[in-house]
N, C-alpha and C. Protein backbone atom coordinates (compact mmCIF):
# COMPACT_ATOMS: atom_id res chain seq x y z
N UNK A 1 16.74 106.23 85.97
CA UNK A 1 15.91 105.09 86.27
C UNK A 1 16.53 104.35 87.45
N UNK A 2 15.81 104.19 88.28
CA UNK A 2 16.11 103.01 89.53
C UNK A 2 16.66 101.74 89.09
N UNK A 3 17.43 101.07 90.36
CA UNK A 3 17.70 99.63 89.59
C UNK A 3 16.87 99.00 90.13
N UNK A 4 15.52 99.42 90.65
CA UNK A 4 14.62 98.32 91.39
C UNK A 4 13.64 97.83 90.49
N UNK A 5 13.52 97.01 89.73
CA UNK A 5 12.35 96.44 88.87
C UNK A 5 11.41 95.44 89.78
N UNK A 6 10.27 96.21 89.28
CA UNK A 6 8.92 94.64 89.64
C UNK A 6 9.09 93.50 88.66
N UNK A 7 9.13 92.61 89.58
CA UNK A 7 9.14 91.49 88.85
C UNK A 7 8.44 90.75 87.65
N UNK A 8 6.91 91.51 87.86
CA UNK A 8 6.24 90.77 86.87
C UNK A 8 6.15 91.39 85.79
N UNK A 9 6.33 90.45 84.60
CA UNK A 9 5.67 91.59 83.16
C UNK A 9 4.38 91.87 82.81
N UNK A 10 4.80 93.43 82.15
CA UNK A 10 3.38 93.61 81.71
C UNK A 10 3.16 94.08 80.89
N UNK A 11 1.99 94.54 80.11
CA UNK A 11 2.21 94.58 78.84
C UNK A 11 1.77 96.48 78.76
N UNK A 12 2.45 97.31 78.06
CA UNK A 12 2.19 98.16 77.87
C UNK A 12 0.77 99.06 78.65
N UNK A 13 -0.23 98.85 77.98
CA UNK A 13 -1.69 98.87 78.39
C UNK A 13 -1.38 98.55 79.81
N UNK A 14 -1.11 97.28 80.46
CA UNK A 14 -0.97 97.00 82.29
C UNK A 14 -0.40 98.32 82.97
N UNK A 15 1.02 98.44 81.99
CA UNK A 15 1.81 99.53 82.91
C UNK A 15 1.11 100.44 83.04
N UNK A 16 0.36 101.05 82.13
CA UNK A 16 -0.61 102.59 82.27
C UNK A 16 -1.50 102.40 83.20
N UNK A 17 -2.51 101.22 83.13
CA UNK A 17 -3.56 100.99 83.95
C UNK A 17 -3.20 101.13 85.77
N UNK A 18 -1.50 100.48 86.03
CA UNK A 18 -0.98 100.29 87.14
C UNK A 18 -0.73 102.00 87.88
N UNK A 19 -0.12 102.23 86.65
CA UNK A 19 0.74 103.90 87.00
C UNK A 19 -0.01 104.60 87.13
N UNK A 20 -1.36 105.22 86.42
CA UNK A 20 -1.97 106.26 86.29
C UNK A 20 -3.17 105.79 87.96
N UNK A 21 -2.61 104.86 88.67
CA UNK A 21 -3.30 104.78 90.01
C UNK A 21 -2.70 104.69 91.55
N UNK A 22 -0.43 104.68 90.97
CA UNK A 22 -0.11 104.33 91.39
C UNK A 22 0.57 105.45 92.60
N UNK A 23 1.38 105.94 93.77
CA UNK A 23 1.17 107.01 94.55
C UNK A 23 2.53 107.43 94.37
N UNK A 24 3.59 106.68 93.51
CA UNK A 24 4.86 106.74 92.98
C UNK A 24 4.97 106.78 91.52
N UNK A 25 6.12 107.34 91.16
CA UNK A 25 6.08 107.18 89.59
C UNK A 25 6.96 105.85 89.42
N UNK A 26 7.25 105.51 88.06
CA UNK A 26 7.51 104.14 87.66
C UNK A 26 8.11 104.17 86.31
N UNK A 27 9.02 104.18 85.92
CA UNK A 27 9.40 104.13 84.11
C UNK A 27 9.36 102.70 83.72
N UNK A 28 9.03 102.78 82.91
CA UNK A 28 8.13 100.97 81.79
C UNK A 28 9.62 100.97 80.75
N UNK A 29 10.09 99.34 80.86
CA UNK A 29 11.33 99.50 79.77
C UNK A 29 11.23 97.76 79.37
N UNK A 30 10.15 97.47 78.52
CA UNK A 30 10.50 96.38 77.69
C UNK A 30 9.49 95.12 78.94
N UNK A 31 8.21 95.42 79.19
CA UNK A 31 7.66 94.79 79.91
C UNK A 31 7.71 94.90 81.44
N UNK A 32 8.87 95.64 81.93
CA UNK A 32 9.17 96.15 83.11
C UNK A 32 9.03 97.29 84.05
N UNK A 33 8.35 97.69 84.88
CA UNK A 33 8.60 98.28 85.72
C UNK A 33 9.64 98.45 86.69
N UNK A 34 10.52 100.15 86.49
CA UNK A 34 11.49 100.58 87.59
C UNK A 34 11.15 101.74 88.18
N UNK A 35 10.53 101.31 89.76
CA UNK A 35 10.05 102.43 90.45
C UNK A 35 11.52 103.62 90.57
N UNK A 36 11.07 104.83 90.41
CA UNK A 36 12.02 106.40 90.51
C UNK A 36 12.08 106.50 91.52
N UNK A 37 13.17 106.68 91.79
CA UNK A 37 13.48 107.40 93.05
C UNK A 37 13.68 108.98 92.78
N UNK A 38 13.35 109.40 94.05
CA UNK A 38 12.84 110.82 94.48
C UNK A 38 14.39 111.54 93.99
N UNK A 39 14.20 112.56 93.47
CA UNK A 39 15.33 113.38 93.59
C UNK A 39 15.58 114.20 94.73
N UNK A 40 17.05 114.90 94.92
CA UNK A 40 17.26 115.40 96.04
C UNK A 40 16.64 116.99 95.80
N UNK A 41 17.35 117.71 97.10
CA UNK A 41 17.33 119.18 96.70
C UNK A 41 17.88 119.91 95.72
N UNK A 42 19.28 119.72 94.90
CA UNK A 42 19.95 120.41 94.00
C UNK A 42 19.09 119.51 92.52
N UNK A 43 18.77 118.66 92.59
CA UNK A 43 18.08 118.04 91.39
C UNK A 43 16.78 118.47 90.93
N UNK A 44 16.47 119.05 92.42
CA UNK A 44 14.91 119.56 92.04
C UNK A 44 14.67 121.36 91.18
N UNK A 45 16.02 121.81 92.32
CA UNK A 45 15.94 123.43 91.65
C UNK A 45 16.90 123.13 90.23
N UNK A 46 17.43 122.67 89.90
CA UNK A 46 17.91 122.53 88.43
C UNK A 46 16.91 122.60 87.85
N UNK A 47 15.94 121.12 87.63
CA UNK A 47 15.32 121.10 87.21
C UNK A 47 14.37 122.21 87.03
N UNK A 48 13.72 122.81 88.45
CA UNK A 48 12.87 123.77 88.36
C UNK A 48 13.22 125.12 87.57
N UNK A 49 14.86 125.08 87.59
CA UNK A 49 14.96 126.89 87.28
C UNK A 49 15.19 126.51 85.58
N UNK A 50 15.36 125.38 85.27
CA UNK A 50 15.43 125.12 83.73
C UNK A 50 13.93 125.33 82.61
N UNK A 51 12.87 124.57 83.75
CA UNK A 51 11.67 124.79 83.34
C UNK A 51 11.17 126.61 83.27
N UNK A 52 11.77 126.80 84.61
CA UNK A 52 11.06 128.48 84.87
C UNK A 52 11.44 129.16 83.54
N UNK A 53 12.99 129.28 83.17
CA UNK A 53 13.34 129.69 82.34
C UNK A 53 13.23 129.38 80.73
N UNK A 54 12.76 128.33 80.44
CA UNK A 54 11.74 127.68 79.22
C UNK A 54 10.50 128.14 78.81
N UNK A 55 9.88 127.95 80.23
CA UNK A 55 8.60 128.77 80.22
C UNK A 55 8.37 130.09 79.58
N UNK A 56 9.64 130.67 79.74
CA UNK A 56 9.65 132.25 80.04
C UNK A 56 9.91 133.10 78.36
N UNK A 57 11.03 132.06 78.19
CA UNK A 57 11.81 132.17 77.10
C UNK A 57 10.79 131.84 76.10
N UNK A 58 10.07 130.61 76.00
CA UNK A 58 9.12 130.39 74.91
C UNK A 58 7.34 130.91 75.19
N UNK A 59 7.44 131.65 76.04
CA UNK A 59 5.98 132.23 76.61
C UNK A 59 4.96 132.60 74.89
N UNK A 60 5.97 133.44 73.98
CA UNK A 60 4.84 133.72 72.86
C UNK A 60 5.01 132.80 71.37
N UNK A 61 6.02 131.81 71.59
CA UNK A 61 5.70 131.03 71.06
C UNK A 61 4.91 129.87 71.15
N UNK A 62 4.68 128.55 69.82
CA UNK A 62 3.66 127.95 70.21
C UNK A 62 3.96 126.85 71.06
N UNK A 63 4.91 126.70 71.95
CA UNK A 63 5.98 125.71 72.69
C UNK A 63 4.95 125.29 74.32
N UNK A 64 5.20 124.28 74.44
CA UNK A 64 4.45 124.19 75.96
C UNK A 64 5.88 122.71 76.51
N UNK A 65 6.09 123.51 77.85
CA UNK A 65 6.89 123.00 78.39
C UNK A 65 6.86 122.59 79.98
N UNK A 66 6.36 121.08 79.94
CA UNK A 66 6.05 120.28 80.63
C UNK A 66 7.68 119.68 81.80
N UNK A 67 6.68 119.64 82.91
CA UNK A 67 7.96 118.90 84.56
C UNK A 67 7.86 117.61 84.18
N UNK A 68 8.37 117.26 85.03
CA UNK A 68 8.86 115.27 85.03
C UNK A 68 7.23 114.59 85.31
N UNK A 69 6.47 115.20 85.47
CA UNK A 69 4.74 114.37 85.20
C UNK A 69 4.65 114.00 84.17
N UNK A 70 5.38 114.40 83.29
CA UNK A 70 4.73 114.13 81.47
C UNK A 70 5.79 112.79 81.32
N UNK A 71 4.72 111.71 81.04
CA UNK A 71 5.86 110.38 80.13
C UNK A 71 5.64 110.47 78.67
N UNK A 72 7.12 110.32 78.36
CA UNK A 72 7.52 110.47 76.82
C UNK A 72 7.54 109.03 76.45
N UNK A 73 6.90 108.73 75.22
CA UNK A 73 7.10 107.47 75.02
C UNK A 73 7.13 107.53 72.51
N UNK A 74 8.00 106.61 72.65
CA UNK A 74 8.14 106.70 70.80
C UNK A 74 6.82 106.10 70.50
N UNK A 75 6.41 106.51 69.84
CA UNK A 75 5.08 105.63 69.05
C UNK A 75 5.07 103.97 68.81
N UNK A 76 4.34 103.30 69.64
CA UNK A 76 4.61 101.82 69.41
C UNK A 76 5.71 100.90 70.23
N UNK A 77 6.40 101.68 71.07
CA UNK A 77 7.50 101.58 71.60
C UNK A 77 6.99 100.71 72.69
N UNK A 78 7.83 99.91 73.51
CA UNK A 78 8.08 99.40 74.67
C UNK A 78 8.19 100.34 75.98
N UNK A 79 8.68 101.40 75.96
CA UNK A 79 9.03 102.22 76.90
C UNK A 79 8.15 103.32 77.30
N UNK A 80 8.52 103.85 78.64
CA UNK A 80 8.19 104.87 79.08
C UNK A 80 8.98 105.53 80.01
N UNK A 81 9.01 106.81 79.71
CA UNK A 81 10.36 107.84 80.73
C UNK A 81 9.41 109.07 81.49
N UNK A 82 10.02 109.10 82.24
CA UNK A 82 9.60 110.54 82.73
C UNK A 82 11.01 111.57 82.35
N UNK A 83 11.14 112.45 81.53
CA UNK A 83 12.33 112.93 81.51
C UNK A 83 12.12 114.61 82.26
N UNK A 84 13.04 114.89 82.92
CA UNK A 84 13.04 116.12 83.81
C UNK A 84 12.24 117.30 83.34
N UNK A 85 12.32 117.63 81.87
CA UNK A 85 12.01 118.87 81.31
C UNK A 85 11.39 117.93 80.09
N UNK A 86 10.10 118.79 79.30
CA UNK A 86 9.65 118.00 78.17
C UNK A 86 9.06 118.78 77.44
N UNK A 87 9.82 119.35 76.20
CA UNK A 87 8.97 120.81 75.32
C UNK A 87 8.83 120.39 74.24
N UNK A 88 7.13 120.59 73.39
CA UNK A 88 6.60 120.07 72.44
C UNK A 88 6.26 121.31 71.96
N UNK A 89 6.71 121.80 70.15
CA UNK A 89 6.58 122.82 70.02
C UNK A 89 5.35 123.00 68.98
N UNK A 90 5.22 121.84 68.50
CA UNK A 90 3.71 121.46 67.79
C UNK A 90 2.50 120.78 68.37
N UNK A 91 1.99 120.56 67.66
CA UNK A 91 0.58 120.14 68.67
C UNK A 91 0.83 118.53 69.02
N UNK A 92 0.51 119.07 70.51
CA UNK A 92 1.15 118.03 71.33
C UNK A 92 0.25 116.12 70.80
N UNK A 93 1.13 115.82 69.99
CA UNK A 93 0.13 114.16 70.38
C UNK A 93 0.80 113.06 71.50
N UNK A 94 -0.89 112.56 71.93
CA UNK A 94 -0.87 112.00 73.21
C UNK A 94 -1.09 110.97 72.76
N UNK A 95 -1.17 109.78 73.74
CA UNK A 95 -0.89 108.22 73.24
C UNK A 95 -2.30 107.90 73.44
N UNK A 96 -3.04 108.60 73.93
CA UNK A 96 -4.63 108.38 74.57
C UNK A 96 -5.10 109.21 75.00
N UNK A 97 -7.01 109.65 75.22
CA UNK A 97 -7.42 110.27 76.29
C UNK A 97 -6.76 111.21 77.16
N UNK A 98 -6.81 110.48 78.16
CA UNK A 98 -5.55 110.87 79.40
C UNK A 98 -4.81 111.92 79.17
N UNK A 99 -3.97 112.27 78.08
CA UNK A 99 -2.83 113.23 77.75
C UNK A 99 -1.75 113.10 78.50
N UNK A 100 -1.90 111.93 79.09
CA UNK A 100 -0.36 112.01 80.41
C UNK A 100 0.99 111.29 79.49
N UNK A 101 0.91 110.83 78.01
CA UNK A 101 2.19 110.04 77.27
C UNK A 101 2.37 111.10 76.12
N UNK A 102 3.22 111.67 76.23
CA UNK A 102 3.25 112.48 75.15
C UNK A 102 3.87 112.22 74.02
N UNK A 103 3.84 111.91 72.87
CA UNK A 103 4.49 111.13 71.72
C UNK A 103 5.36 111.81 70.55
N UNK A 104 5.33 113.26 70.82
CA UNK A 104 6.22 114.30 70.21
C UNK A 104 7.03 115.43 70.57
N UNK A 105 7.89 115.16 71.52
CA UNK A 105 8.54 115.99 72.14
C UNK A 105 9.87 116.36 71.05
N UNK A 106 9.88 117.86 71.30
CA UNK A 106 11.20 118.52 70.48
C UNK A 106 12.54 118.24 71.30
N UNK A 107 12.37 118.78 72.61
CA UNK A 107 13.54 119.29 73.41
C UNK A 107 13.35 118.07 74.71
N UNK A 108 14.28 117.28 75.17
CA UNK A 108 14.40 116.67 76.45
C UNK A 108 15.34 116.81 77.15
N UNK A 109 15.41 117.64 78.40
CA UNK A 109 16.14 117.63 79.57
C UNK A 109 15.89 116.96 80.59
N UNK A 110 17.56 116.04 81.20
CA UNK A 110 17.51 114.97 82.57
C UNK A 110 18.90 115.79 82.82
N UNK A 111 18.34 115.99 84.42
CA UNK A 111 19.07 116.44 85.29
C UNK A 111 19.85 115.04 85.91
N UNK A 112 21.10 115.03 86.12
CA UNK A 112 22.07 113.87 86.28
C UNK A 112 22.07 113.38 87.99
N UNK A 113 21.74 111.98 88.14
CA UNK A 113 22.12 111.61 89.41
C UNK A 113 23.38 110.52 89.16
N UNK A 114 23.74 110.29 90.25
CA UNK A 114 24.68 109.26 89.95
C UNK A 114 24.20 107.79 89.89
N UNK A 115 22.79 107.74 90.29
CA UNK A 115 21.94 106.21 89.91
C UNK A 115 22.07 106.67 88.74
N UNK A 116 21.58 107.27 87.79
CA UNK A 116 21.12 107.44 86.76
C UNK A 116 21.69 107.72 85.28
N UNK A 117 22.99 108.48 85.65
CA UNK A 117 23.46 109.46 84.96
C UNK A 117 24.06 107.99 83.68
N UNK A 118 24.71 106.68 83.81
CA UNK A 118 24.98 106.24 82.51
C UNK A 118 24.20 105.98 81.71
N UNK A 119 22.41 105.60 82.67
CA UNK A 119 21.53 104.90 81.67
C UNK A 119 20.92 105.74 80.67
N UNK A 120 21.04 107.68 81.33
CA UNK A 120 20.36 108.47 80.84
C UNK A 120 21.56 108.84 79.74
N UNK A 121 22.89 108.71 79.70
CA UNK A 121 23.80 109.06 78.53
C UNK A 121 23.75 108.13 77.56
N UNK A 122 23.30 106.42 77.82
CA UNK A 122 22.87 105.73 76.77
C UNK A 122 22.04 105.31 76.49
N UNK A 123 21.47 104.11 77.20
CA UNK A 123 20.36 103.51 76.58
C UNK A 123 19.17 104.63 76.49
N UNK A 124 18.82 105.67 77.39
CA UNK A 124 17.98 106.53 77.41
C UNK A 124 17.96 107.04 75.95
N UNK A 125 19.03 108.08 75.99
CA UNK A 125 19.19 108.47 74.69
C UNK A 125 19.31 107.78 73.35
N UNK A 126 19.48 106.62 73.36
CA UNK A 126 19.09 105.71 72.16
C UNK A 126 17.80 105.51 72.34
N UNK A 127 17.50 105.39 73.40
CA UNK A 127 15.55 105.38 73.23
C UNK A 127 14.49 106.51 72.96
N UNK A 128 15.31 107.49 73.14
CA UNK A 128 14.82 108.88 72.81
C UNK A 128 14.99 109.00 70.88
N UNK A 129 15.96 108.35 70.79
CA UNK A 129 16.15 108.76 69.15
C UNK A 129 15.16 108.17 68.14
N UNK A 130 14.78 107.35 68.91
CA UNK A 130 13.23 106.80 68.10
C UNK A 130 12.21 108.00 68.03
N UNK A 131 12.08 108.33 68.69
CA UNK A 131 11.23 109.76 68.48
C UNK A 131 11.24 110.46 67.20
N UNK A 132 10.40 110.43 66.14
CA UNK A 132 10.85 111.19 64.88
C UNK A 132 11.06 112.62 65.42
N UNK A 133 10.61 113.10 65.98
CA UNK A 133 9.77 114.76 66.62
C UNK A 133 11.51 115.40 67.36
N UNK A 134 12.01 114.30 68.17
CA UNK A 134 12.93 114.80 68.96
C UNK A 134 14.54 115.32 68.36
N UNK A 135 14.72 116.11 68.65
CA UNK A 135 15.97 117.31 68.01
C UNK A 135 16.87 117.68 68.93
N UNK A 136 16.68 117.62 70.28
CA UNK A 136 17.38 118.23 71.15
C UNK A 136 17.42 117.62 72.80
N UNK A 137 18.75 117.11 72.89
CA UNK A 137 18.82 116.71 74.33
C UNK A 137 19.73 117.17 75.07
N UNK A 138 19.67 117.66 76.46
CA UNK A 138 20.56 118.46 77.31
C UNK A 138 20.53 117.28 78.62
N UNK A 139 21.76 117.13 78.92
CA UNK A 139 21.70 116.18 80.51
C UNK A 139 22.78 117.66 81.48
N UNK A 140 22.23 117.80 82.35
CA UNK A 140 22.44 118.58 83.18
C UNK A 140 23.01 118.12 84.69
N UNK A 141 24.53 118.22 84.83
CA UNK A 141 24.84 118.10 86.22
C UNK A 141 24.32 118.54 87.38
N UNK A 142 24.15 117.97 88.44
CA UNK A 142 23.57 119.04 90.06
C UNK A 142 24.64 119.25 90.34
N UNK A 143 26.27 118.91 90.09
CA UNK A 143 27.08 119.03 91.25
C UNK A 143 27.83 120.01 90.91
N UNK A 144 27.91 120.06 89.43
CA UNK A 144 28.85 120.90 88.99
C UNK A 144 28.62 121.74 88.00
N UNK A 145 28.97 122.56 87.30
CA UNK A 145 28.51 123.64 86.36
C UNK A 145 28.83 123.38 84.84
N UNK A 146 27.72 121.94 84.58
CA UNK A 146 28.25 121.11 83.17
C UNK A 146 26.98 120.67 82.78
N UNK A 147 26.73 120.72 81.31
CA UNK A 147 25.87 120.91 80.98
C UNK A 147 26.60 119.81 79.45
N UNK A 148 25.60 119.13 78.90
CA UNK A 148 26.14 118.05 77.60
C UNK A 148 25.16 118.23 77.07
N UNK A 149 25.34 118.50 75.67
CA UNK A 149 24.42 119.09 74.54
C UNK A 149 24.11 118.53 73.37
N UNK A 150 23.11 117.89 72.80
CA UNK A 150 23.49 116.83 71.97
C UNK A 150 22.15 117.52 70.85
N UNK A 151 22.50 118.00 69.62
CA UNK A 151 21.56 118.51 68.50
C UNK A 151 21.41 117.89 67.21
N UNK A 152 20.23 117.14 66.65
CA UNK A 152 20.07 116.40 65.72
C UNK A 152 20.29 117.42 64.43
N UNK A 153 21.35 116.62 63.28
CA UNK A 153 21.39 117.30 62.47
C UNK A 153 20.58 117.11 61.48
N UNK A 154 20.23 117.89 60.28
CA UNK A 154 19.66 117.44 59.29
C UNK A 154 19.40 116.00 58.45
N UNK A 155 20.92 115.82 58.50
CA UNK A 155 21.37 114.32 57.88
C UNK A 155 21.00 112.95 58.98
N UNK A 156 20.49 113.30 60.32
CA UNK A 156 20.16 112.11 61.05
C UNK A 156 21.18 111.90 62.39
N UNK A 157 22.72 112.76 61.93
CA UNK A 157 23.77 113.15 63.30
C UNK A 157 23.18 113.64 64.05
N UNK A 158 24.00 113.87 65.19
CA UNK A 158 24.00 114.69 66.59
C UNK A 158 25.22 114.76 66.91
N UNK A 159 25.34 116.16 67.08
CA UNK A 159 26.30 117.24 67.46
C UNK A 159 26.50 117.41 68.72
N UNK A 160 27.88 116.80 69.67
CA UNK A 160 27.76 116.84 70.83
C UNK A 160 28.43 118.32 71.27
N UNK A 161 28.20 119.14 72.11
CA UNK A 161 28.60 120.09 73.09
C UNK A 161 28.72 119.98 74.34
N UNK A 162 29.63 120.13 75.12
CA UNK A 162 30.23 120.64 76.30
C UNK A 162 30.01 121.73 77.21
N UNK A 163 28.96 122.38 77.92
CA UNK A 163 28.99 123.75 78.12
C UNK A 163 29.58 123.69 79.93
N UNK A 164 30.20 124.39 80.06
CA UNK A 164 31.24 124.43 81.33
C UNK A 164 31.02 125.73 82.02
N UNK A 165 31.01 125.94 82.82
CA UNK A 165 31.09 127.53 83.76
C UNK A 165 30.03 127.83 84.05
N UNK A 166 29.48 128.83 84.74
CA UNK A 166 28.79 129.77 85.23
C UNK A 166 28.14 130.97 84.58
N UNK A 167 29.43 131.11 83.46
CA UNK A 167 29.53 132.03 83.19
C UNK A 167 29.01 131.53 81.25
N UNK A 168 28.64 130.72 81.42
CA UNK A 168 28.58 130.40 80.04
C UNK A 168 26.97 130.20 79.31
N UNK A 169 26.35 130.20 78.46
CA UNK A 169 25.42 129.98 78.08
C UNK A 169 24.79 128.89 76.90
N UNK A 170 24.10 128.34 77.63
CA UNK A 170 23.58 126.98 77.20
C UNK A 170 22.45 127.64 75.71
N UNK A 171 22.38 126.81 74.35
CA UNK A 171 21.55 127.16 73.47
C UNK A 171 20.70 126.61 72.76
N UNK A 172 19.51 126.33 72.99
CA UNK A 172 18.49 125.46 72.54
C UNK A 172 18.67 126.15 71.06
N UNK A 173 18.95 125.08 70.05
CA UNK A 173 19.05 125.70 68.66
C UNK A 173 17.72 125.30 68.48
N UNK A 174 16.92 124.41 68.91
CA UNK A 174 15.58 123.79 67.97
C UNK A 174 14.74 124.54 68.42
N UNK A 175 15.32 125.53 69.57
CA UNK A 175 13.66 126.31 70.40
C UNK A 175 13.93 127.89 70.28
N UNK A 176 15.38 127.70 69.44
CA UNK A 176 15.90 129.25 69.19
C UNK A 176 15.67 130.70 70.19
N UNK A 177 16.21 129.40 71.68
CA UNK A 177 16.41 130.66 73.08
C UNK A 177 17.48 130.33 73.63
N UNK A 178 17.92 130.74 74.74
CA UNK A 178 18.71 130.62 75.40
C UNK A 178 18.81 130.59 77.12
N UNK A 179 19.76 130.32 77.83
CA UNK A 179 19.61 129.88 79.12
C UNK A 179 21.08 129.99 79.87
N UNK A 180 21.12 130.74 80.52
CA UNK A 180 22.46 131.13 80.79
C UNK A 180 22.78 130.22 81.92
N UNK A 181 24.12 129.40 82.31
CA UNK A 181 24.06 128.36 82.75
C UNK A 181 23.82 129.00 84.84
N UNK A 182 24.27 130.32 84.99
CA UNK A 182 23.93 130.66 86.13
C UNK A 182 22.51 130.58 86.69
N UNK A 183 21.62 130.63 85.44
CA UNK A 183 20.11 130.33 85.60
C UNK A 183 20.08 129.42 86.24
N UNK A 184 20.34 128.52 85.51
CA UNK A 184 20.31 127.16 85.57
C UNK A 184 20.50 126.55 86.95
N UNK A 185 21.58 127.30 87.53
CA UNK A 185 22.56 126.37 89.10
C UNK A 185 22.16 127.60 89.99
N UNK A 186 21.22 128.60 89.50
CA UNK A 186 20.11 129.52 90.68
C UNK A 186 19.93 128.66 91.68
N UNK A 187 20.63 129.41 93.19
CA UNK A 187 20.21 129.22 94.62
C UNK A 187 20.67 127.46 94.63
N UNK A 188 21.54 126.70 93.91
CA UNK A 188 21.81 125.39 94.21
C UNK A 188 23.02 125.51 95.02
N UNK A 189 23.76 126.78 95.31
CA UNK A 189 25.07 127.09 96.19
C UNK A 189 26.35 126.79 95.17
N UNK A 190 26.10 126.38 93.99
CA UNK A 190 27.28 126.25 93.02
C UNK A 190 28.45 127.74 93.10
């Protein structure tokens, strides 16, 4: 998330009415608007080769796995995110019409900037845990070959992981595939 907020508040309903016309994206956090800034080049093919390989991996299951267009938001919540990667493995519910808020996501991947990277290790992820639906979060470095793995346990924990190298492989337990982290840092020059 940007640190640039619009000043004025608004109320849930405003933010949608504003965004779904607006020529930038915008994440909503508690009456607020913070316009996104653009990611670079290594942020974009992360992202992209994470999706390609999601896609691919869950092709015959019933999984649909959505780019940073899709806003995730908890049911009733204040907020709205765009998070990098967004896989819903049941039938997707939307906050409205539209289908652009998706309200049950399994799996969320954010690719790390350095604007971004503390709000998305906390407050993000405490805002993600409202999500009954959500099980699985991955934050993904551009710079380096690191990958942080965080899996909801039965009892209501999350299980943090470390995945390091090139040579190593990243494991969606909730989507029961896999993603080898060289996928992942494809053509970023890592």
């Amino acid at each position: 998330m940007s640190a640039q907020p619009q000043q004025k508040y608004l109320t849930p309903e405003e933010y949608l009415a504003v965004e779904r016309q607006a020529e930038y994206k915008s994440e909503y956090v508690d009456g607020v608007m913070y316009a996104m800034a653009g990611g670079g080049p290594k942020h974009s093919l992360v992202a992209g080769n994470v999706l390609t390989h999601l896609n691919l991996k869950l092709l015959d299951k019933p999984c649909l796995v959505f780019n940073s267009d899709m806003k995730v938001r908890a049911p009733n919540s204040r907020k709205f995110h765009y998070p990098d990667v967004t896989v819903v493995c049941e039938k997707p519910q939307f906050a409205d019409d539209e289908r652009d808020v998706l309200l049950n996501p399994l799996a969320l991947v954010e690719v790390l900037s350095d604007s971004t990277a503390g709000y998305d290790r906390r407050k993000k992820f405490l805002y993600y845990q409202e999500i009954e639906s959500f099980r699985e979060y991955v934050l993904i470095a551009q710079d380096e070959p690191v990958v942080q793995h965080y899996v909801k346990q039965p009892n209501g924990s999350w299980i943090y992981t470390k995945i390091e190298g090139l040579d190593q492989t990243l494991t969606f337990s909730a989507l029961n595939c896999q993603v080898a982290l060289k996928d992942i840092y494809a053509k970023t020059g890592l």
